[in-house]
Protein backbone atom coordinates (compact mmCIF):
# COMPACT_ATOMS: atom_id res chain seq x y z
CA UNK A 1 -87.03 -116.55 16.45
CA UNK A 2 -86.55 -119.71 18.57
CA UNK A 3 -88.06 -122.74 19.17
CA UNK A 4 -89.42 -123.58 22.65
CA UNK A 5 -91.75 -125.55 24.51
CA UNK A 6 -95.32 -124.60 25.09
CA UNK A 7 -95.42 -125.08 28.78
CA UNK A 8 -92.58 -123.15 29.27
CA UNK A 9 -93.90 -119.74 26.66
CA UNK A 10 -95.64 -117.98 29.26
CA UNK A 11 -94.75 -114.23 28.18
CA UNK A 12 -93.65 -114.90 24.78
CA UNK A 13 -94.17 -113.68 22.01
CA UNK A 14 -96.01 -115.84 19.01
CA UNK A 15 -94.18 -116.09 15.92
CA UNK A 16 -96.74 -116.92 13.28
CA UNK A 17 -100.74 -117.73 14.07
CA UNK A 18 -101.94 -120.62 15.63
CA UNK A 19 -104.48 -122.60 13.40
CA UNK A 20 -107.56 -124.53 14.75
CA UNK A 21 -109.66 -127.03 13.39
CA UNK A 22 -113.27 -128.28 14.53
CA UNK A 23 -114.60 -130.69 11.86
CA UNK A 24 -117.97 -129.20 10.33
CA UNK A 25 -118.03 -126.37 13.58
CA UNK A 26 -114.74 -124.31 12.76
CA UNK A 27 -111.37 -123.27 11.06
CA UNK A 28 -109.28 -120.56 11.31
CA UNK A 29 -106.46 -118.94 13.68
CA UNK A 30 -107.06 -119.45 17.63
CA UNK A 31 -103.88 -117.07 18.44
CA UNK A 32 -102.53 -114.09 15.86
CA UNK A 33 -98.91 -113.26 14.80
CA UNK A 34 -98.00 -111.67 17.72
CA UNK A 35 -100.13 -112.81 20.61
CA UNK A 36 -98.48 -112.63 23.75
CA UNK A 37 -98.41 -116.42 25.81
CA UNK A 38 -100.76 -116.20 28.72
CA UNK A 39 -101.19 -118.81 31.48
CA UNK A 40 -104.19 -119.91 30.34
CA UNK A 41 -103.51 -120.04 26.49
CA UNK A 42 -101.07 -123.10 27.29
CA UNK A 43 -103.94 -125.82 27.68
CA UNK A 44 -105.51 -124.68 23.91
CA UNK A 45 -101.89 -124.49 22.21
CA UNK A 46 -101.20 -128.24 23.62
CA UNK A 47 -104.91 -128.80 22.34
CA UNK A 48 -104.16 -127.87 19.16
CA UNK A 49 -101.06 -130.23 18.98
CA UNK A 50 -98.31 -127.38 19.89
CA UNK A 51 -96.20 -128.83 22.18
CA UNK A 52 -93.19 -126.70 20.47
CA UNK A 53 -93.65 -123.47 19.08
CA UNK A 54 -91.82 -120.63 17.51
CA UNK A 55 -91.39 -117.41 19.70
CA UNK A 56 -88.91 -114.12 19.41
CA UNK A 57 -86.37 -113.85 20.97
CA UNK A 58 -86.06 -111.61 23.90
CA UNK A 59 -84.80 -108.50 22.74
CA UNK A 60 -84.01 -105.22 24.87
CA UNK A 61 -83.55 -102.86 21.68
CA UNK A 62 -86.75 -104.24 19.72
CA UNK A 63 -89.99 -103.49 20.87
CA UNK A 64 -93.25 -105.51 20.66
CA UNK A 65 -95.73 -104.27 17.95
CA UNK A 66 -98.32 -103.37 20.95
CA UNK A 67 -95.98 -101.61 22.90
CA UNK A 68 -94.74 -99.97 20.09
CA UNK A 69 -98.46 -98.74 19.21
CA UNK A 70 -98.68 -97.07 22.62
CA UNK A 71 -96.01 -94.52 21.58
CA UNK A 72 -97.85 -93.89 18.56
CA UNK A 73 -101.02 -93.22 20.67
CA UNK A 74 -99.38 -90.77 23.01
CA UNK A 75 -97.82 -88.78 20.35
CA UNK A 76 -101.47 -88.42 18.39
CA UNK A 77 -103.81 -88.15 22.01
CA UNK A 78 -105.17 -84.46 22.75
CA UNK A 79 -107.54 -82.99 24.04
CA UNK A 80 -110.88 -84.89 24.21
CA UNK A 81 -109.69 -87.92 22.32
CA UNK A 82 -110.52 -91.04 23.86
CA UNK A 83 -108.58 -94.77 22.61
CA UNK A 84 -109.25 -98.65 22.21
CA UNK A 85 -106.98 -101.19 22.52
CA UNK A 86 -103.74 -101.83 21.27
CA UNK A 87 -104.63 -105.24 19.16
CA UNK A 88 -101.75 -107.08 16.42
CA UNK A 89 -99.92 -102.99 16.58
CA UNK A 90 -103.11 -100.98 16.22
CA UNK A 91 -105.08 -99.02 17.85
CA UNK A 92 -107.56 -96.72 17.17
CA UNK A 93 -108.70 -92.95 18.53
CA UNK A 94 -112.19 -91.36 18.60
CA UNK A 95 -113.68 -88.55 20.30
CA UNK A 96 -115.28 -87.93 23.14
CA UNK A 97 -116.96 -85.04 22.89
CA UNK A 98 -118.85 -83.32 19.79
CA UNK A 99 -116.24 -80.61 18.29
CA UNK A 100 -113.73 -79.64 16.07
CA UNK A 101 -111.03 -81.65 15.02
CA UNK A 102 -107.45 -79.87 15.20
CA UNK A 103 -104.45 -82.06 13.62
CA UNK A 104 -100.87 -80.96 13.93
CA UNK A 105 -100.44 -81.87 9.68
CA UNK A 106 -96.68 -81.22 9.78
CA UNK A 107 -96.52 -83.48 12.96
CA UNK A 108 -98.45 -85.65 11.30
CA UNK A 109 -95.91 -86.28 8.33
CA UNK A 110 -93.24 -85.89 10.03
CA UNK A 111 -94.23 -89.78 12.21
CA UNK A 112 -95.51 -91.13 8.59
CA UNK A 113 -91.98 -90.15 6.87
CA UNK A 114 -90.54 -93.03 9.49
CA UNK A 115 -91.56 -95.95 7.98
CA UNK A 116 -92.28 -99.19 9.38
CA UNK A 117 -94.98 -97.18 10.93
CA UNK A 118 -98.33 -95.12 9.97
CA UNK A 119 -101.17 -92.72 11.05
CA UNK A 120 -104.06 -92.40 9.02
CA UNK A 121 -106.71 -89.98 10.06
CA UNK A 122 -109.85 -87.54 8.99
CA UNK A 123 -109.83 -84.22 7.79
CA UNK A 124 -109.14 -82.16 10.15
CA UNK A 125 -111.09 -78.31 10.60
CA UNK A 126 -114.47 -80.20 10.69
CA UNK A 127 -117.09 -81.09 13.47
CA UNK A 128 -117.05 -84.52 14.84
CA UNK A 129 -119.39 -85.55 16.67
CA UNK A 130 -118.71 -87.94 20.15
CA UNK A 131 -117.79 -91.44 19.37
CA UNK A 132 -116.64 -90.52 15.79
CA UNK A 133 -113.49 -92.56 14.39
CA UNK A 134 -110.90 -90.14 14.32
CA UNK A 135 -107.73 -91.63 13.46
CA UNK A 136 -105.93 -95.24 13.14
CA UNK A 137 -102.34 -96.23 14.24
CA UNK A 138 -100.40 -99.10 13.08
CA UNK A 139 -97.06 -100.67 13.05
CA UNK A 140 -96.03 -102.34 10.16
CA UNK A 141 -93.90 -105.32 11.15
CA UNK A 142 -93.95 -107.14 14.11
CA UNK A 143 -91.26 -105.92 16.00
CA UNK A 144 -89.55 -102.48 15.59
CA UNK A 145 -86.67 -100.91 17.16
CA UNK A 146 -87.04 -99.25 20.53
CA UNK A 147 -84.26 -96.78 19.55
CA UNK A 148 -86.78 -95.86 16.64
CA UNK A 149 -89.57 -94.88 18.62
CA UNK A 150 -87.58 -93.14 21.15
CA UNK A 151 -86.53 -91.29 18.27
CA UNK A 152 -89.78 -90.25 16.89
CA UNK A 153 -91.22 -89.79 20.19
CA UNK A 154 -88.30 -86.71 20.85
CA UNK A 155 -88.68 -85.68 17.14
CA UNK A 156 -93.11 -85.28 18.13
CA UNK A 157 -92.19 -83.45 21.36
CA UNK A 158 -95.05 -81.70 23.00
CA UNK A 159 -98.36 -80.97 21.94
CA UNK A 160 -100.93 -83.97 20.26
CA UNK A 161 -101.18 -84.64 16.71
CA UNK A 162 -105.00 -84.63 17.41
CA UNK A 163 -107.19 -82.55 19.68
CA UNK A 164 -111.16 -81.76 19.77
CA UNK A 165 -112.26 -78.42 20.44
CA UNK A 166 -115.51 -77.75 21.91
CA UNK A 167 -117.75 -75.82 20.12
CA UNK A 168 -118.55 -72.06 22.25
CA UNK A 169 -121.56 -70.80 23.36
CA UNK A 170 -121.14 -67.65 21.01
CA UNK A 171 -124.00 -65.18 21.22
CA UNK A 172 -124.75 -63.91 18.05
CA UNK A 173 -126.11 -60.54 16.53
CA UNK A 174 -127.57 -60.58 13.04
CA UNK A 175 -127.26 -57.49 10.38
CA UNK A 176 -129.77 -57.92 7.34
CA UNK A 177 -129.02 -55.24 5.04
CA UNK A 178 -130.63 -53.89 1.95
CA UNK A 179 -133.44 -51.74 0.89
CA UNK A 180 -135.45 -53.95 -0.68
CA UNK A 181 -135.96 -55.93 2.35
CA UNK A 182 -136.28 -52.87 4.56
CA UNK A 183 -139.58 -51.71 3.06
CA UNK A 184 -140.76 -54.65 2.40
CA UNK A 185 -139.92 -55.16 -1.48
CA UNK A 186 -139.45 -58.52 -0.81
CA UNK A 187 -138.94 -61.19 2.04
CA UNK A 188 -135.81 -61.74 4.05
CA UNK A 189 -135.39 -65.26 3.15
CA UNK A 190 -131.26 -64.90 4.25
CA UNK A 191 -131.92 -64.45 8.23
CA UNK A 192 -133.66 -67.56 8.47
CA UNK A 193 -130.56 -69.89 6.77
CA UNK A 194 -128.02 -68.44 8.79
CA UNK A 195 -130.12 -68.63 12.00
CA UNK A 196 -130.20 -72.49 11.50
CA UNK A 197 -126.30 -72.86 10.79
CA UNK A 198 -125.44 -71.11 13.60
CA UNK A 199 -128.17 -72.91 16.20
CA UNK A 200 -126.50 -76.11 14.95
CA UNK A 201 -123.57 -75.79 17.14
CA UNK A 202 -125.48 -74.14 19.75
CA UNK A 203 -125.72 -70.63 19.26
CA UNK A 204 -127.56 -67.97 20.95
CA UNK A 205 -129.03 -65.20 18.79
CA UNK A 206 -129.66 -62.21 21.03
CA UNK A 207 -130.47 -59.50 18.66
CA UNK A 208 -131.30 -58.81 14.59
CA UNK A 209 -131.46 -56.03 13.18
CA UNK A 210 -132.35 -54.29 9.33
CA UNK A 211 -130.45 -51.54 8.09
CA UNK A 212 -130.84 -49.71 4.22
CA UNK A 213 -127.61 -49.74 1.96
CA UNK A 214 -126.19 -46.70 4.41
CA UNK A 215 -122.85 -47.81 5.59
CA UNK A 216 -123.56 -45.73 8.88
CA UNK A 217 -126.79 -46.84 9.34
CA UNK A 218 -124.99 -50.67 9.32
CA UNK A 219 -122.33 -49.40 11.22
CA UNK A 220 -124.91 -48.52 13.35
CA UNK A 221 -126.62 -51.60 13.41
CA UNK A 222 -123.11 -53.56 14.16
CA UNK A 223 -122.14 -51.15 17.26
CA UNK A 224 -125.60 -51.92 19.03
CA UNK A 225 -125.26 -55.62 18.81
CA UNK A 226 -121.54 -55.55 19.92
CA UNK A 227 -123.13 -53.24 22.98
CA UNK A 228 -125.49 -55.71 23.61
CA UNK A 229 -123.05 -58.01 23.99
CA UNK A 230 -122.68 -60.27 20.94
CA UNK A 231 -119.69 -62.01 20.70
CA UNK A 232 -120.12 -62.80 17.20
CA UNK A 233 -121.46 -60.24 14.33
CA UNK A 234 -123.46 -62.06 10.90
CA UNK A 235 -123.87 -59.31 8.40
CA UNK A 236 -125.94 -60.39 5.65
CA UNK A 237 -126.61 -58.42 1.94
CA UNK A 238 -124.35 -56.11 0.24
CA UNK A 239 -120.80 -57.59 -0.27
CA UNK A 240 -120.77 -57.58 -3.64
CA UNK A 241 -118.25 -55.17 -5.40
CA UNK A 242 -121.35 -52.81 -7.06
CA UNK A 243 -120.97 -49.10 -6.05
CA UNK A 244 -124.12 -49.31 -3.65
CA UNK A 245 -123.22 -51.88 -1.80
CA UNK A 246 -121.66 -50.94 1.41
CA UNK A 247 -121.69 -53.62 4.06
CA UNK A 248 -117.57 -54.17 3.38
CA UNK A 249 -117.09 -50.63 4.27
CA UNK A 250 -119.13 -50.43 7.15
CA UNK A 251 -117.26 -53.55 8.74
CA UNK A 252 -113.73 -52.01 7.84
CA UNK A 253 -115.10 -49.04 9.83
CA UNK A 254 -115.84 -50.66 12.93
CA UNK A 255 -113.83 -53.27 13.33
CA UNK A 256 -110.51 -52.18 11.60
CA UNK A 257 -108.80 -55.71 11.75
CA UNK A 258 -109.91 -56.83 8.30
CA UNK A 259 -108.57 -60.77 7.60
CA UNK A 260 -109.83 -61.37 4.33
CA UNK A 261 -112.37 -59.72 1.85
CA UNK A 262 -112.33 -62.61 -0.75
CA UNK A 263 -111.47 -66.16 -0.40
CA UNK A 264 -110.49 -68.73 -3.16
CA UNK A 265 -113.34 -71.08 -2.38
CA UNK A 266 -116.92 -71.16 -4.76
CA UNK A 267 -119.37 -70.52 -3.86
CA UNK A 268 -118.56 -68.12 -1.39
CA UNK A 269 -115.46 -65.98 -3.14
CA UNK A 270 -116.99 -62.34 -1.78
CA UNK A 271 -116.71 -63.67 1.96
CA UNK A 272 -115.82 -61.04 4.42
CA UNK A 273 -114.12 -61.70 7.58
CA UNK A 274 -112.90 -59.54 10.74
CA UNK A 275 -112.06 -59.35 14.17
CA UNK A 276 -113.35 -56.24 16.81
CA UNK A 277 -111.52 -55.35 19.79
CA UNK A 278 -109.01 -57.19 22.33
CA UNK A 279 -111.38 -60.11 22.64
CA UNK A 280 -111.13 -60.94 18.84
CA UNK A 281 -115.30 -60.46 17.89
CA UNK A 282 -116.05 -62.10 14.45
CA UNK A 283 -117.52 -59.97 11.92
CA UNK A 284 -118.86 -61.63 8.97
CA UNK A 285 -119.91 -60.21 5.65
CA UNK A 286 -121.78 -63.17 3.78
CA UNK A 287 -122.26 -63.17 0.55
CA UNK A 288 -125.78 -64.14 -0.93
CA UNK A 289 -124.53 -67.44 -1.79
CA UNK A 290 -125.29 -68.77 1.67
CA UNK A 291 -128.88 -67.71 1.30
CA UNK A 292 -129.36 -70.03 -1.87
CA UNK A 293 -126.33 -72.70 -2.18
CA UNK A 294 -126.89 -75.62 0.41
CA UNK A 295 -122.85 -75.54 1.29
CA UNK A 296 -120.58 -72.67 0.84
CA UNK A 297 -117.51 -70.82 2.08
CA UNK A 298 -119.66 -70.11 5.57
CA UNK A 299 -119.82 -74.02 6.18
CA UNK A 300 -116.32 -73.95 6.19
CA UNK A 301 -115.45 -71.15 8.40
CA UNK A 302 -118.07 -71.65 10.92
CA UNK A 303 -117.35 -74.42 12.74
CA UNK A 304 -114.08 -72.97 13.35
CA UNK A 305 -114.77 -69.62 14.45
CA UNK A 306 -117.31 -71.62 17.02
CA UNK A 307 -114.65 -73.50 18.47
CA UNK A 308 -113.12 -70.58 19.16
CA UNK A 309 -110.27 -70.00 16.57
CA UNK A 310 -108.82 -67.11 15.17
CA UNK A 311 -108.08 -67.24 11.58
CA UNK A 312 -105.72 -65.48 9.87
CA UNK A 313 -105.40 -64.93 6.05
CA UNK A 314 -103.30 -67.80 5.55
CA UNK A 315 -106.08 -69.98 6.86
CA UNK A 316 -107.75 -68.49 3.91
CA UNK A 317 -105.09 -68.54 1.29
CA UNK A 318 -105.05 -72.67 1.99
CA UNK A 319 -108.84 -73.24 0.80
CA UNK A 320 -107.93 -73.05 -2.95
CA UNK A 321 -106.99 -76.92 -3.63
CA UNK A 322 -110.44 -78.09 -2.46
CA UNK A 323 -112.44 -74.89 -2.40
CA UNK A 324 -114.56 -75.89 -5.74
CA UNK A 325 -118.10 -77.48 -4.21
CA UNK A 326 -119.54 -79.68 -7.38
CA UNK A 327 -123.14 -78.36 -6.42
CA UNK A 328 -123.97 -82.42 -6.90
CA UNK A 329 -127.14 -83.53 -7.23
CA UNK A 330 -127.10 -85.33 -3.41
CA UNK A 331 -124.79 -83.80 -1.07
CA UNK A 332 -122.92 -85.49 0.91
CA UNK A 333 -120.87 -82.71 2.81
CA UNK A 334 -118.75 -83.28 4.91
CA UNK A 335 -118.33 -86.80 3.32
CA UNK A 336 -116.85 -84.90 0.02
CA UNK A 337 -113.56 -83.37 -1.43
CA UNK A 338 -115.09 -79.99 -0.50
CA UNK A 339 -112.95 -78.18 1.72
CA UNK A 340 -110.14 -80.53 1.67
């Protein structure tokens, strides 16, 4: 750092904060570590008693903590992610839309392995809503080398760390199997849960349908719906592993592509998921968990498969560490450890 004189620091860089003092109005910094000199700041620093001040020193292979923060921003900025200002080497992202949040986690580690630099954001493979804080970026000193970003910038190459998906328009078909709730034993109190998951992100249900514990008659049930044109299949009932129930083997039937029958998350282990044809249908098989447990393995999955995704089994295979919902006694979800 130098020394200089105030009337001449237009465009430099401050050094250290600028303190100043109103008796019995105010007290505290007028200008931060790292405030660049404007015209109009020269009047208050020579008000405050500055007439010399410290500034760096012009550098062409450092880089300004702001500037530096830019990069940072570029290499996180996707898809429906809007910014604020870089301020003292942060700035902050949010989104602009309601959706899912997608982050690039090995892209992610790989910028935070740097040092002398950090991102910190929110789970990612949950809804946000528009205007939610998404992520925060941050350079730790002042300055920082401008071959070091250029560096980490080629290392992120294309694609954002962070990106919002929009949630689809999916039309849905509903399967409600069982013979107790086909004559009337007792009352389908399943269809009505998963009708108001899926209308929270906007669903259309076009078509529901009961079938007894027949695998053909719910193979049956599953080709109409896909004929009438659902683009996602909810099969409710039957998916435990007792003899009579058949609603896993009616999905394998028709759809073939089985991902996963089973997942390592509670509740919600007996979860069945598959695809149908070239356009990648979801079939579901939920387990009766969903009916009675206020968060499960569907709350998980959903909001993904709405924004379009297709999961594989290693999607699965990842819920373990996190897949254990404490049932507490409020619930907070998403604002919990489950699912992460």
């Amino acid at each position: 750092m130098k020394e200089i004189k105030t009337t001449e620091a237009v465009g430099q860089v401050l050094c250290h904060d600028i303190t100043q003092i109103i008796k019995d109005v105010s007290k505290g910094p007028v200008f931060r570590k790292g405030h660049i000199i404007r015209e109009e700041d020269i009047p208050v620093l020579l008000s405050v008693g500055k007439d010399h001040i410290y500034v760096w020193e012009n550098d062409e292979t450092m880089m300004h903590e702001d500037d530096a923060a830019e990069v940072l921003c570029e290499i996180c900025r996707g898809e429906n992610v809007g910014r604020g200002e870089a301020k003292e080497g942060k700035i902050e992202l949010f989104a602009e839309r309601d959706g899912l949040l997608k982050i690039d986690e090995d892209k992610l580690n790989m910028v935070n392995s740097f040092g002398q630099m950090m991102i910190a954001t929110r789970h990612g493979n949950f809804p946000v809503s528009m205007g939610d804080k998404l992520a925060g970026t941050r350079i730790i000193p002042l300055v920082i080398e401008k071959e070091k970003m250029d560096e980490v910038k080629e290392k992120a190459g294309e694609g954002p760390i962070l990106t919002v998906l929009p949630f689809l328009k999916k039309k849905v078909g509903i399967v409600t199997t069982g013979n107790e709730v086909i004559h009337g034993r007792i009352e389908d109190t399943f269809t009505p849960v998963v009708i108001d998951k899926v209308k929270a992100f906007g669903a259309e249900i076009i078509g529901h349908k009961y079938s007894d514990d027949a695998n053909e008659h719910i193979e049956e049930a599953i080709r109409e719906l896909l004929a009438d044109g659902a683009d996602m299949i909810l099969c409710t009932g039957g998916m435990s592993v007792d003899p009579d129930d058949k609603t896993p083997l009616a999905i394998r039937n028709v759809c073939g592509n089985v991902v996963t029958y089973g997942a390592p998350v509670l509740p919600g282990a007996m979860f069945l998921l598959a695809y149908f044809g070239d356009r990648n249908i979801p079939v579901m098989g939920l387990p009766g968990c969903v009916m009675y447990a206020y968060r499960t393995i569907f709350d998980l999955v959903l909001p993904r498969v709405m924004a379009g995704e297709v999961l594989t089994k290693e999607d699965f295979d990842s819920l373990g560490q996190g897949g254990l919902c404490l049932d507490c006694e409020v619930c907070t979800f998403p604002n919990c450890g489950f699912g992460k």
